[in-house]
N, C-alpha and C. Protein backbone atom coordinates (compact mmCIF):
# COMPACT_ATOMS: atom_id res chain seq x y z
N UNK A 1 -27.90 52.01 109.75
CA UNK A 1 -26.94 52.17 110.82
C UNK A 1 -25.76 51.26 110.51
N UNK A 2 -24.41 51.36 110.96
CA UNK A 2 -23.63 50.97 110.42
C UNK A 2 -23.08 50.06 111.53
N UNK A 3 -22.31 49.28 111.57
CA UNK A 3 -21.56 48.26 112.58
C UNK A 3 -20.76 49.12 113.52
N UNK A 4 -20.47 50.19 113.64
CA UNK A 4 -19.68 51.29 114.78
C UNK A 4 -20.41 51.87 115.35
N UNK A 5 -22.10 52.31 114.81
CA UNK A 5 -22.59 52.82 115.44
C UNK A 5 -23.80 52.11 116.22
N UNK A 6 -23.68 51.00 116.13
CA UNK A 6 -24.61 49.29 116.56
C UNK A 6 -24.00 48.99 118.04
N UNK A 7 -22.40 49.58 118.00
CA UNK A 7 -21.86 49.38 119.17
C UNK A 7 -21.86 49.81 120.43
N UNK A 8 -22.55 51.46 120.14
CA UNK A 8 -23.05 51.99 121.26
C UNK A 8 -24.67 51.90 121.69
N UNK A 9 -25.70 51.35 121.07
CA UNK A 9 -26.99 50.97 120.83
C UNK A 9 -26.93 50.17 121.76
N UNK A 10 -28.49 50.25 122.16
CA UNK A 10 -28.80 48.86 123.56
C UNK A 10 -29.10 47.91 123.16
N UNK A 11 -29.18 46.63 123.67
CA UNK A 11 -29.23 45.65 123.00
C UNK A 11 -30.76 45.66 122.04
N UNK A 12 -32.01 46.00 122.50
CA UNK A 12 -33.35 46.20 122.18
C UNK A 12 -32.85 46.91 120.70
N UNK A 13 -32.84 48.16 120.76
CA UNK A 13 -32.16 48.94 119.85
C UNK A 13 -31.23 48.60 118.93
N UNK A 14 -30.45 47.51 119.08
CA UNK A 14 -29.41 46.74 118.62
C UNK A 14 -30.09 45.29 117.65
N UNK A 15 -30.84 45.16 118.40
CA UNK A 15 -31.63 44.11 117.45
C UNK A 15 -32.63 44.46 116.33
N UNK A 16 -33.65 45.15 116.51
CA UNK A 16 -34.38 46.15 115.93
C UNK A 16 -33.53 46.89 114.65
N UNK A 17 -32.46 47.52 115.14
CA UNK A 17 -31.12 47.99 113.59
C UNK A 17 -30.59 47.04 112.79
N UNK A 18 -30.64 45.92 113.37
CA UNK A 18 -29.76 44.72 112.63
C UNK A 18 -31.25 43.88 111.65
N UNK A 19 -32.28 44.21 112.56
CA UNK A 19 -33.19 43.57 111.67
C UNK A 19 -33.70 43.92 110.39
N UNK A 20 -34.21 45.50 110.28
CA UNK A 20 -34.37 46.39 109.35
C UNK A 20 -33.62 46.90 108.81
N UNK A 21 -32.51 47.27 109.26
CA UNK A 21 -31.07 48.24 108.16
C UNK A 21 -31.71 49.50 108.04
N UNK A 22 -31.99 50.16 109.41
CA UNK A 22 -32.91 51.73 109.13
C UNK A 22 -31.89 52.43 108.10
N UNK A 23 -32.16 54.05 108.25
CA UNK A 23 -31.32 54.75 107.08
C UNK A 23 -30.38 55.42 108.58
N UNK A 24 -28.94 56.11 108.09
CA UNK A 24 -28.13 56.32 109.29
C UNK A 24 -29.03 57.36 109.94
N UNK A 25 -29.66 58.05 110.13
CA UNK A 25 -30.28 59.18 110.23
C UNK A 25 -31.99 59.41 110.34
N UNK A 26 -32.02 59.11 111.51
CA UNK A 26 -33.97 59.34 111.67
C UNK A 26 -34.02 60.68 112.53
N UNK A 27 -34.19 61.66 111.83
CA UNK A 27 -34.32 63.15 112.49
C UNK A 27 -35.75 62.94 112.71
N UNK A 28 -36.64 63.07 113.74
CA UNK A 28 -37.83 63.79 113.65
C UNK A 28 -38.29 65.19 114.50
N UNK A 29 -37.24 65.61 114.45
CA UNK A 29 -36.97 67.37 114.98
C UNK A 29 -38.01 67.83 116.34
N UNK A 30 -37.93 68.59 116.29
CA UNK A 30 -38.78 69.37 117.84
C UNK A 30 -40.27 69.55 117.78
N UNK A 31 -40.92 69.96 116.43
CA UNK A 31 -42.21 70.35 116.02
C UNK A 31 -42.62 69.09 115.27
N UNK A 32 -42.37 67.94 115.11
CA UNK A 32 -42.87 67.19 113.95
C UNK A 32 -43.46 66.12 114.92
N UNK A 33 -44.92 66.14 114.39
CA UNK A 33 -46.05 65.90 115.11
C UNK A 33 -45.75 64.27 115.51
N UNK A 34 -46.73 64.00 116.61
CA UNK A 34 -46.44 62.49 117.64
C UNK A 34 -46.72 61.45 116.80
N UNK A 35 -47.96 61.67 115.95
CA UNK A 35 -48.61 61.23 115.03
C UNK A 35 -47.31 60.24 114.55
N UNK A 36 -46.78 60.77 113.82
CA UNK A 36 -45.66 60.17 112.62
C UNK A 36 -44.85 59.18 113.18
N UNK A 37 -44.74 59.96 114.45
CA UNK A 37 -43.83 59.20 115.52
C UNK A 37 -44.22 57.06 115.96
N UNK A 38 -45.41 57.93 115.95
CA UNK A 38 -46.51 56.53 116.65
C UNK A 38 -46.68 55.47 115.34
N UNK A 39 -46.61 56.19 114.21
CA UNK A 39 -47.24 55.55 112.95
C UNK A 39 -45.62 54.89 112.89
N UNK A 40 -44.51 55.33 112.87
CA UNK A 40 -43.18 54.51 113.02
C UNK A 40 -43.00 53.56 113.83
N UNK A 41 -43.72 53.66 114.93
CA UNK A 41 -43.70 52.94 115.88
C UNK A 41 -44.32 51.56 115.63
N UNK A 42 -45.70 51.87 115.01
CA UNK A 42 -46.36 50.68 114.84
C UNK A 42 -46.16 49.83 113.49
N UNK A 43 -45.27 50.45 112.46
CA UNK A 43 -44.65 50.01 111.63
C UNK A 43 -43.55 48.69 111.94
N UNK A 44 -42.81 49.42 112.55
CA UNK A 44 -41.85 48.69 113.03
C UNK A 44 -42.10 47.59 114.20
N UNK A 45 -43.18 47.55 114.87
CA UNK A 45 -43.76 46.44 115.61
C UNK A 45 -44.18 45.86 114.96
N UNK A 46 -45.04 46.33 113.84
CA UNK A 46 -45.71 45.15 112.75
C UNK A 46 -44.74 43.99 112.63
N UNK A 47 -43.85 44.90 111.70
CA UNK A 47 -42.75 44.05 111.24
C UNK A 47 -41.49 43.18 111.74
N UNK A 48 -41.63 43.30 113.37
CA UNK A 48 -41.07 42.40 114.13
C UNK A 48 -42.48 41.71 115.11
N UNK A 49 -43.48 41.86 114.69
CA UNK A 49 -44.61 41.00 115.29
C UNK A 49 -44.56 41.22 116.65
N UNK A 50 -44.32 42.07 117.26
CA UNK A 50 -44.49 42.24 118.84
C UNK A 50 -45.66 43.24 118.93
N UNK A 51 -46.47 43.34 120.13
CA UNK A 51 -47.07 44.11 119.70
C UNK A 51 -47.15 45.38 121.28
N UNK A 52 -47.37 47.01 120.63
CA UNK A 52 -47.20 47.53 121.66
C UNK A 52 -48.18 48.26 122.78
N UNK A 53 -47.52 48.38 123.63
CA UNK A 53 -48.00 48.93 125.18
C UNK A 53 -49.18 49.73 125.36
């Protein structure tokens, strides 16, 4: 994500982009299973050590 588009991001969201440097673009479309979703999810909690809900 780039510094223009960091500006409309919430702060949560804003910290999380600045920490990792995702890629500009996380499509996970209409049919693409929760699974993947959740497995991103817990990736990215790993790696900021919080842990989730």
């Amino acid at each position: 994500m780039n510094e223009q588009g960091l500006e409309f991001a919430g702060e949560g969201l804003r910290e999380v982009c600045e920490a990792l440097k995702p890629p500009l673009v996380w499509d996970f479309d209409i049919c693409t299973c929760i699974v993947i979703i959740v497995t991103v999810a817990e990736v990215l909690a790993e790696k900021l050590g919080v842990d989730l809900p």
